[in-house]
Structures are given as C-alpha cells and as structure tokens.
Protein backbone atom coordinates (compact mmCIF):
# COMPACT_ATOMS: atom_id res chain seq x y z
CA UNK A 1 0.00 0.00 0.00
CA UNK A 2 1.55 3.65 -1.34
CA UNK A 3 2.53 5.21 1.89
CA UNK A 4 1.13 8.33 0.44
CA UNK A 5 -3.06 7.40 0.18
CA UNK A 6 -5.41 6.66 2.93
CA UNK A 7 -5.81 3.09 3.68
CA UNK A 8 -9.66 1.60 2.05
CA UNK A 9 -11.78 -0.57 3.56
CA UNK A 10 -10.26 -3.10 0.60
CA UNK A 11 -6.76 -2.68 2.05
CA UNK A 12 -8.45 -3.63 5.96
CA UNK A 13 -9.46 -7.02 3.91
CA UNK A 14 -6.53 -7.25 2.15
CA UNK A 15 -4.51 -7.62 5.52
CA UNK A 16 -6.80 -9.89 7.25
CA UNK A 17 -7.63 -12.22 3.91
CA UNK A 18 -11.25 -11.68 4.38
CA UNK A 19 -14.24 -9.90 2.25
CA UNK A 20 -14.93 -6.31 2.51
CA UNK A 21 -18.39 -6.45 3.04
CA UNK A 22 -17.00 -9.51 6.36
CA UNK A 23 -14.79 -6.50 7.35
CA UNK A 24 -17.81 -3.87 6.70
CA UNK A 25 -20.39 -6.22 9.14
CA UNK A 26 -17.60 -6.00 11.82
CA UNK A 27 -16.89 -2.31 11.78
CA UNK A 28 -20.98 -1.75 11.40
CA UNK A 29 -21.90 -4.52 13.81
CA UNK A 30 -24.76 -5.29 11.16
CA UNK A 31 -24.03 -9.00 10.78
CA UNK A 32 -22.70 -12.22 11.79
CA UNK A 33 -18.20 -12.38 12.38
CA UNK A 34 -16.73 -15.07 14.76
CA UNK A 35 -14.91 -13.15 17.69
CA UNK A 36 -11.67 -14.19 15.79
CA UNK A 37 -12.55 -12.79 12.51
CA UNK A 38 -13.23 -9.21 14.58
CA UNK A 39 -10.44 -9.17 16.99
CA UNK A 40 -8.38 -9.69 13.40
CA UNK A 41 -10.17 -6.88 11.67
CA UNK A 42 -10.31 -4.42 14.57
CA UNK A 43 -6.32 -5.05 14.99
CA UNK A 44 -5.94 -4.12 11.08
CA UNK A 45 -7.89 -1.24 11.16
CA UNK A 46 -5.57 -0.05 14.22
CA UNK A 47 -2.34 -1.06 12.49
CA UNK A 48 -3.28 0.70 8.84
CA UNK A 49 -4.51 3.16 10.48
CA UNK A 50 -8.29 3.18 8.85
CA UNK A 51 -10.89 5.60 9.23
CA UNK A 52 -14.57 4.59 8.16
CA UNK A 53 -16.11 7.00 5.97
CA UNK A 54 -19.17 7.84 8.27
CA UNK A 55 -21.10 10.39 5.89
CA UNK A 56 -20.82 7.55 2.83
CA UNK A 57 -22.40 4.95 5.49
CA UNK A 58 -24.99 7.34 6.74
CA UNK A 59 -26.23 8.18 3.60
CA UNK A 60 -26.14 3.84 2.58
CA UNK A 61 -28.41 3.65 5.51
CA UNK A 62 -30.36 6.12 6.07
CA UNK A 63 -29.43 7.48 8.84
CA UNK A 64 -28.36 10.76 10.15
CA UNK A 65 -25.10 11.38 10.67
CA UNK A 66 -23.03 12.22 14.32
CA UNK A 67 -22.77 15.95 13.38
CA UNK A 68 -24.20 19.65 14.15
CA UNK A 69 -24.83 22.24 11.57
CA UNK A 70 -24.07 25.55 12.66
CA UNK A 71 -24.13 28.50 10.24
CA UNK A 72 -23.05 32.32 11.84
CA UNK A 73 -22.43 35.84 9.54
CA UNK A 74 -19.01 35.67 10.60
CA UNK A 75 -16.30 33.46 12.27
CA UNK A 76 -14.21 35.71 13.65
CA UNK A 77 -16.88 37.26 15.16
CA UNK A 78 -15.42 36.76 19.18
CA UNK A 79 -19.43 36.52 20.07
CA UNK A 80 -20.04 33.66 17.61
CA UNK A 81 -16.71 31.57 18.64
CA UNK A 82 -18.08 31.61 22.20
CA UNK A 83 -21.82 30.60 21.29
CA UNK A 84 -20.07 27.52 19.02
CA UNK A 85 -17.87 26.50 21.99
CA UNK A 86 -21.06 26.50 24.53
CA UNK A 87 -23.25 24.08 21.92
CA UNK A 88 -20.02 21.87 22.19
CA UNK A 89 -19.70 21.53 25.80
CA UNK A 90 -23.38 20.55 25.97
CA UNK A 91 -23.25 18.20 22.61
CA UNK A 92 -20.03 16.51 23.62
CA UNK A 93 -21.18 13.93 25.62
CA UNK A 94 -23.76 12.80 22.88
CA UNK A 95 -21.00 11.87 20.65
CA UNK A 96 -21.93 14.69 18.42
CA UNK A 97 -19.21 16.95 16.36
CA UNK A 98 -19.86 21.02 15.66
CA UNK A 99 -19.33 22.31 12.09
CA UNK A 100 -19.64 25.56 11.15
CA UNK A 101 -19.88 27.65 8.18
CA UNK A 102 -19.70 31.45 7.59
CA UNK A 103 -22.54 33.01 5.42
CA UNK A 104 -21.48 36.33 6.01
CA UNK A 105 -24.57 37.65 5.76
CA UNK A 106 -25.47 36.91 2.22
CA UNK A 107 -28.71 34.68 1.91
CA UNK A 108 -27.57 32.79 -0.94
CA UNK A 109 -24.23 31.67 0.79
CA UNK A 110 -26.63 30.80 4.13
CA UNK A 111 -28.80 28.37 1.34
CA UNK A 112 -25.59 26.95 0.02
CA UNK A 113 -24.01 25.80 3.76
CA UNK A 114 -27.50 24.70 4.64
CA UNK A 115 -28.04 22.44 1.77
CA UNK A 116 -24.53 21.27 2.32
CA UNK A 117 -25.46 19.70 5.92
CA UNK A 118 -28.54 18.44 5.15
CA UNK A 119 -27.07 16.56 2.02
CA UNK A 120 -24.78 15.08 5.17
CA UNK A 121 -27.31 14.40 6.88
CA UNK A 122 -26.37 16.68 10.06
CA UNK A 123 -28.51 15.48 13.31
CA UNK A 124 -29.30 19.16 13.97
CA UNK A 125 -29.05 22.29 12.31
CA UNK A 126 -28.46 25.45 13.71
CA UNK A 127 -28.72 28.87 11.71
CA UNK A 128 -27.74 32.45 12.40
CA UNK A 129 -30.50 33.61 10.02
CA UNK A 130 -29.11 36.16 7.24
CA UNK A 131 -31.50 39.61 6.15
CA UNK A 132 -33.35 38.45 3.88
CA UNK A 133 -33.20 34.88 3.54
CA UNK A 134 -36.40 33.00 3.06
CA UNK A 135 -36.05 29.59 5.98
CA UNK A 136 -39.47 28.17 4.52
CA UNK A 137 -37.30 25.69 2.22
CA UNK A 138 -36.44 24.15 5.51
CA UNK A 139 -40.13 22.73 6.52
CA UNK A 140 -39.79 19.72 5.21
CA UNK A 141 -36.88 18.45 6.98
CA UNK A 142 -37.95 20.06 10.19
CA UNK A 143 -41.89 18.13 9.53
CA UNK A 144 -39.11 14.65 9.04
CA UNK A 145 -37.69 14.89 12.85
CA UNK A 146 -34.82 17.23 11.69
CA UNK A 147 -34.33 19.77 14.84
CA UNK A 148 -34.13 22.77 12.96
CA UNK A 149 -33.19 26.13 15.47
CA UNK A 150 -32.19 29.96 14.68
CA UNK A 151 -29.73 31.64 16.53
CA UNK A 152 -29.20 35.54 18.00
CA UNK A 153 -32.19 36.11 14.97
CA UNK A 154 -35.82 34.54 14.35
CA UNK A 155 -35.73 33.17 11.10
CA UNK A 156 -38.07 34.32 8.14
CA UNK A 157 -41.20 31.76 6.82
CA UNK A 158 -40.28 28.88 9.13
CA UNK A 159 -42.10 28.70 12.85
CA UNK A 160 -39.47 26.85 14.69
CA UNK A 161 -37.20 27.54 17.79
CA UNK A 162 -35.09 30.10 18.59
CA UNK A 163 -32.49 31.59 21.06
CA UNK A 164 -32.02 34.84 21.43
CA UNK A 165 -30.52 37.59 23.49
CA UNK A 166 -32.42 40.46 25.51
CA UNK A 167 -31.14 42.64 22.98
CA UNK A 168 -33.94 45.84 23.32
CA UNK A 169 -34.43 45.61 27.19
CA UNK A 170 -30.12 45.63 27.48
CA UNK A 171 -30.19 48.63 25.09
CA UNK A 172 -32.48 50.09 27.21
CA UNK A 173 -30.52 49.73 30.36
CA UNK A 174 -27.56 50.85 28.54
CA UNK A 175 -28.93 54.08 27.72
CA UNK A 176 -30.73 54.84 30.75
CA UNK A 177 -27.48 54.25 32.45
CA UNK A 178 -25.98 57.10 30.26
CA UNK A 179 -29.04 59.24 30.89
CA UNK A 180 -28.84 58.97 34.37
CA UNK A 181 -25.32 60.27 34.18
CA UNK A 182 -26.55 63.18 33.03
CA UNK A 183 -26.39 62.73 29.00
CA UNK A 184 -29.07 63.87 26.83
CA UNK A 185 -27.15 64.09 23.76
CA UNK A 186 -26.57 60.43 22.97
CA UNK A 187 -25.26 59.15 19.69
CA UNK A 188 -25.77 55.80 18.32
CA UNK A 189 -23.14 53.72 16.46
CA UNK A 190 -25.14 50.83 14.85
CA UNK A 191 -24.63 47.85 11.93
CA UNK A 192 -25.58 46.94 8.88
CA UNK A 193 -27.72 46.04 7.51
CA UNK A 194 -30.50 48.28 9.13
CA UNK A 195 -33.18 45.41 8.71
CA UNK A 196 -31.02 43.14 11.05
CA UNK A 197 -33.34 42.07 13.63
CA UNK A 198 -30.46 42.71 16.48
CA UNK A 199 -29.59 46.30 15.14
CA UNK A 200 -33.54 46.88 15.08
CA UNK A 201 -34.26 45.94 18.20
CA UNK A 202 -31.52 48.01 19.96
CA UNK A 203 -32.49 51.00 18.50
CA UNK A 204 -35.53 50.46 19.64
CA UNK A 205 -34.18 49.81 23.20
CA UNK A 206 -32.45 52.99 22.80
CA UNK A 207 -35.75 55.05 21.64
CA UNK A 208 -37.48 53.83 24.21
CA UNK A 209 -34.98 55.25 26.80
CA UNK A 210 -35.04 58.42 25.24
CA UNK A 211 -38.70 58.28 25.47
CA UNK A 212 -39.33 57.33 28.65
CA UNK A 213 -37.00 60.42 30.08
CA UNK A 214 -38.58 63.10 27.77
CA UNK A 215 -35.49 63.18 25.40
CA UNK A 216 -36.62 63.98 21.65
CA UNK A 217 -35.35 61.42 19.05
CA UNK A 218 -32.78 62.97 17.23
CA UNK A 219 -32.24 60.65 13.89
CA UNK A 220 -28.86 62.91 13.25
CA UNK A 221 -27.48 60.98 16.00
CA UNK A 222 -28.02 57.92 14.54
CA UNK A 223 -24.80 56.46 12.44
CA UNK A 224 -24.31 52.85 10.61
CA UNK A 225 -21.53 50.87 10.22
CA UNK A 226 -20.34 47.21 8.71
CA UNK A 227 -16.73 46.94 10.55
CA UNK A 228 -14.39 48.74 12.76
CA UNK A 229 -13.41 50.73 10.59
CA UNK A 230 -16.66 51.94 9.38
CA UNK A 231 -17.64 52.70 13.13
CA UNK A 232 -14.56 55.17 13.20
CA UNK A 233 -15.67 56.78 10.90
CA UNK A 234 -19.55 57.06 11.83
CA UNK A 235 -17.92 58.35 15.42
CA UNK A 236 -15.64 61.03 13.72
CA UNK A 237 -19.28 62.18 12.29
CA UNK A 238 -21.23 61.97 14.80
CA UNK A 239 -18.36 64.23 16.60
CA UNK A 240 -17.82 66.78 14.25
CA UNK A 241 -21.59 67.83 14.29
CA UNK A 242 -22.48 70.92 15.40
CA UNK A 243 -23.80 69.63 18.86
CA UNK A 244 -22.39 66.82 19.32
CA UNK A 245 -23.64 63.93 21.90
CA UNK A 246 -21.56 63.79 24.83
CA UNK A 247 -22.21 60.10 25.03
CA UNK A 248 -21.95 56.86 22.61
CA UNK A 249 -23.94 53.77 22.80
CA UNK A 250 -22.17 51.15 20.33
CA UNK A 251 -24.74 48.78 18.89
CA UNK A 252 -22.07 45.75 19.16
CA UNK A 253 -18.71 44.28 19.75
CA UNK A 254 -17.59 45.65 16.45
CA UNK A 255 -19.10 49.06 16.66
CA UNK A 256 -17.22 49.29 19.48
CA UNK A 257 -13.91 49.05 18.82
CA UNK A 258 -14.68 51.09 16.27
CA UNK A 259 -16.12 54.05 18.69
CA UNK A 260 -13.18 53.66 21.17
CA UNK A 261 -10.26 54.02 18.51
CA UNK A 262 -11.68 57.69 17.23
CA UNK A 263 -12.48 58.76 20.86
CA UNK A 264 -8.48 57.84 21.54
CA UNK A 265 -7.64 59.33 17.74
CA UNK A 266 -9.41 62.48 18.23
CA UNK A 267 -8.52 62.64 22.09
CA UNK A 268 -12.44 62.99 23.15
CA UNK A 269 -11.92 60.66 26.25
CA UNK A 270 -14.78 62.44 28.41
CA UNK A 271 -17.29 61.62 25.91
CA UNK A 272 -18.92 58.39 27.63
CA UNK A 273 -19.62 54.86 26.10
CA UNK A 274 -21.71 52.39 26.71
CA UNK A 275 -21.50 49.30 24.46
CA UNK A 276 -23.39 45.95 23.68
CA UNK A 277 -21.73 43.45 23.74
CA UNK A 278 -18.14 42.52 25.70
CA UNK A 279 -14.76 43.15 23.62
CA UNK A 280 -11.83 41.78 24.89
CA UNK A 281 -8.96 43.81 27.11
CA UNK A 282 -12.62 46.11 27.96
CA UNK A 283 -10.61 46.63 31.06
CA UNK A 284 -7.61 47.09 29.66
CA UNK A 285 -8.55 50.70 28.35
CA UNK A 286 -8.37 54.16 29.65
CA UNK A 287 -11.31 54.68 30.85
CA UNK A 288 -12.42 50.66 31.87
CA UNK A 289 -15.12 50.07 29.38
CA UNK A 290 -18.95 49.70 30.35
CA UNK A 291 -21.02 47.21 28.38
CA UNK A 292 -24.43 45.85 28.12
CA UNK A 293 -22.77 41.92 28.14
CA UNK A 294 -24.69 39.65 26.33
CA UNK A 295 -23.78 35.35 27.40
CA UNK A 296 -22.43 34.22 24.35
CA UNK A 297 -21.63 30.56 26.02
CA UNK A 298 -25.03 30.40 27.40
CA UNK A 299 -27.10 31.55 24.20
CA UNK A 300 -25.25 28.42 22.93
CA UNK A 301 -25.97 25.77 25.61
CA UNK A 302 -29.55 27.03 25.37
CA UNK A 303 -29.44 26.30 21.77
CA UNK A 304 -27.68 23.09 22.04
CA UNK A 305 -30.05 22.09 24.94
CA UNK A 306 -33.04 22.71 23.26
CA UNK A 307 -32.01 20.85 20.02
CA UNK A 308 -31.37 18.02 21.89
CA UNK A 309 -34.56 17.70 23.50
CA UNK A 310 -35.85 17.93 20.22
CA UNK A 311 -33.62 15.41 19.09
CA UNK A 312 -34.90 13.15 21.95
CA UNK A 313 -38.69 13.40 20.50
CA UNK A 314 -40.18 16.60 22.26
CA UNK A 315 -42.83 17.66 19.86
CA UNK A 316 -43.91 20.78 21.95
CA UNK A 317 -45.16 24.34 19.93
CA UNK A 318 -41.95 26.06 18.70
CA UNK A 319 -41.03 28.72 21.11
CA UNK A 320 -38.39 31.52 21.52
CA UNK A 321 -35.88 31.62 24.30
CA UNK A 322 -34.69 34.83 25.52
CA UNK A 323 -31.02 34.80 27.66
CA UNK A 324 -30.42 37.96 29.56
CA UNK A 325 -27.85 40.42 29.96
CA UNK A 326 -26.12 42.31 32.04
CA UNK A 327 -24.71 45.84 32.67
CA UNK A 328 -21.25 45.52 33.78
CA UNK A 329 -20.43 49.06 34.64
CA UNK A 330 -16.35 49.93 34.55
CA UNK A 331 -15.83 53.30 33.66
CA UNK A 332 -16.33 54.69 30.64
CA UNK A 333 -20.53 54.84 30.74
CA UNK A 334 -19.70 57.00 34.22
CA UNK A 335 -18.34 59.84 32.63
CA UNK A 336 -20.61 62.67 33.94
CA UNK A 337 -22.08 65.43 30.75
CA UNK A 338 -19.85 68.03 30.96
CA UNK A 339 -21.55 71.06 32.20
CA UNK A 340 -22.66 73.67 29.95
C-alpha cells in the first residue's frame, strides 16, 4: 500500500484475507463475524490506520449522521466563537461533532451551507438567520424529525425555535445608564444592515430610553456601520456635528472598537460609552469600558439544549428563548455630561 493514500476498507481485507463487506459487518456490527474474525479486523484497522467513511455509510443507511450544523455571519466574530464552543460543551457527551460555516450575511451563501449539511445528513441544524433569507425551504426536513433552530435572529417563513438575546431591554438599560449620568445628547453607532433584527431591536431599546425620560429622538445621531473601521468613521461624524452627543452607545462588539479608537484618535476621552456586547482587554482601556454583556456561552448551551430535546422526541409548539444580559459598569458609561 503507497505510503502516500489513505488506507480503504479493501486494504483492511486485504490484511486480514477476508471480504470487505466480512470487514464492513464488523466495523458496522450489522451481521454475523466469529470473535476471531473481529479481533483480526479491529487489529488491522488499528495497524493501517483506517478511518470509516461515516457520511458515505450514513447516507447507505439512512441514517443521520453524528454531526451539528451551525451556520453564523461571521467566524471571527469573538461573540459567535463563544456561542459555538457553549453548543459543544453541551453536545459533547452525545458523541456529536460542531461544524460551522460562515454566510457572512449573504442569503444565498446561508442556502448553500445549509443544503450542504442536510445533504450530510447533520442530526441538527443550527442557523444564524441572514437579512433576507427565506427559511421556509427548511419545513420539510424540520416536519421529518430534523431539529431545525435559529440563533441571536428569528428566522423568516419557518415557525421553529429560537435563542435569542435580551437585545432591546439591554439597550435600554444601557442608555438609561448614560441618561442617568446626566447625558441627553446620545449618539448611536449601529450595523448593517438596518433590517437586522439585532440592530432593530436596539435601536428600539435605545428610543425607548429616550422616550421614557422626555429626550426627543434625534435621527442625526443615529450612524451605521459594517466593521471597525466603518464605526470610526460614523464616530468622527457623529463628533464633528455641530452639537455633538456627549455620550456613545455602540450597537455591538464591532461598533465598538470602532467608537473607542476615534475617541483615543481624536482625544475625546470624556465623551462616555456604553457598548453591547463585551470586547476583549474592555478593562484594559483608559477609561475601563462599560457594556451591556450579552452570554455568548449560554445563548449556545440554550441552543444546544433545546435541540437536543428535540432530538430526543419533544414535539412541543416552537417557542423563543430569551437569555439575559447584564450591565457591567467599569468606567467609561460614568463619565458625567460636561456642564454647559
């Protein structure tokens, strides 16, 4: 055998002096082998080295195979890396694998991963649902047994579950936190696209704040970004206006960075910040950084847990789970308004 191939299921017979299909009912335990015929087989397989093709027998069968589906915008996204390493701590001990796929964003990408784990035959499917894409393709996989689940976002023509974060109630509490400092000129640094159910529903958060302490909504204080990079430059706006907010709420993780690296460019350090979502070194910077922190790891043991249940035959109405989050206050959402 060419050191340089993967040993076949041929070569496993080949070293024993059996049949394939003898060495196939051993490693499938889907026939009759004498205990001497297996202990030979499973001590070739060990010495070559095989690997049975699991998808290829799955899809002879039947049967589903041992992994998850999970689809996210982006994965470098810090937010998404934790959610995928919470659904594997809960999976782990099921014998099921994670794999993930980026659609960043685009609804035809999202189709293309999804119809590339079902044609595995994934066990359950998990998807970050993109603007725009239509989920009611999925039905009739879901109406087979498939658990089917959306993540951070409800998915669009599909009733099925989902996990979500407290995304408008912890943009409330973000900005009421500023307000209560004193702030009344608030900016918000938000993503694109503006249909995306978690941008939405933080600017409403954020309205409703403004609203419920008398503060008129001021759309000019209202910038969009996609990346960092676009968030510095929605903050140098938002600055260079003729009355400019003396406080930032950043929409997410992203926004963030973006919002602190043009307060430290244009040396506006006083101006406060809250953000949504937890960036890494937050404490690390001058001032500590508040943020609205939303549980990454537990958004994706929910997810995993509830899949699983699913998995296990619960047949219950689709429903939507909402994790909560948290103000963690350090610093920078203190900063008093300065005083006119």
């Amino acid at each position: 055998m060419a050191a340089s191939r993967r040993p076949t299921l041929a070569d496993v017979a080949r070293e024993v002096g059996v049949s394939a299909k003898t060495v196939s009912r051993v490693l499938n335990e889907d026939g009759p082998a004498s205990a001497r015929t297996r202990e030979q087989v499973l001590a070739a397989v060990a010495k070559l080295g095989f690997q049975p093709n699991l998808m290829a027998r799955n899809i002879r069968v039947g049967g589903p195979d041992t992994t998850i589906g999970l689809v996210v915008p982006d994965l470098a996204n810090p937010f998404f890396a934790a959610v995928a390493r919470g659904i594997e701590d809960t999976v782990r001990n099921r014998g099921l694998t994670l794999l993930m796929g980026s659609s960043a964003d685009d609804p035809e990408r999202e189709h293309a991963l999804t119809a590339q784990f079902l044609a595995r035959r994934v066990s359950i499917l998990i998807v970050v649902p993109s603007v725009g894409a239509d989920h009611s393709g999925l039905k009739p996989h879901r109406t087979a047994g498939l658990p089917v689940l959306f993540l951070d976002r409800p998915g669009v023509g599909l009733a099925t579950d989902s996990i979500v974060s407290s995304n408008r109630a912890g943009a409330h509490e973000g900005v009421a936190h500023l307000i209560a400092h004193g702030h009344r000129r608030i900016g918000f640094v938000g993503d694109l696209p503006v249909k995306l159910y978690t941008r939405r529903e933080r600017l409403a958060g954020y309205r409703a704040a403004l609203k419920e302490a008398d503060i008129p909504y001021d759309r000019s204080l209202v910038a969009s970004a996609h990346d960092q990079q676009g968030a510095e430059a929605a903050t140098s706006h938002l600055l260079g206006l003729a009355d400019p907010p003396t406080a930032l709420f950043a929409g997410n993780n992203i926004m963030a960075l973006g919002v602190v690296a043009e307060l430290a460019r244009s040396k506006r350090k006083h101006v406060a910040v809250v953000a949504f979502d937890d960036v890494s070194l937050a404490e690390a910077l001058e001032p500590a950084l508040t943020v609205v922190a939303q549980d990454p790891a537990e958004v994706g043991r929910k997810a995993a847990a509830t899949s699983l249940a699913r998995l296990d035959g619960d047949r219950s109405r689709a429903r939507t789970i909402t994790v909560p989050t948290r103000l963690i206050v350090r610093g920078s959402g203190e900063q008093p308004a300065a005083t006119p």
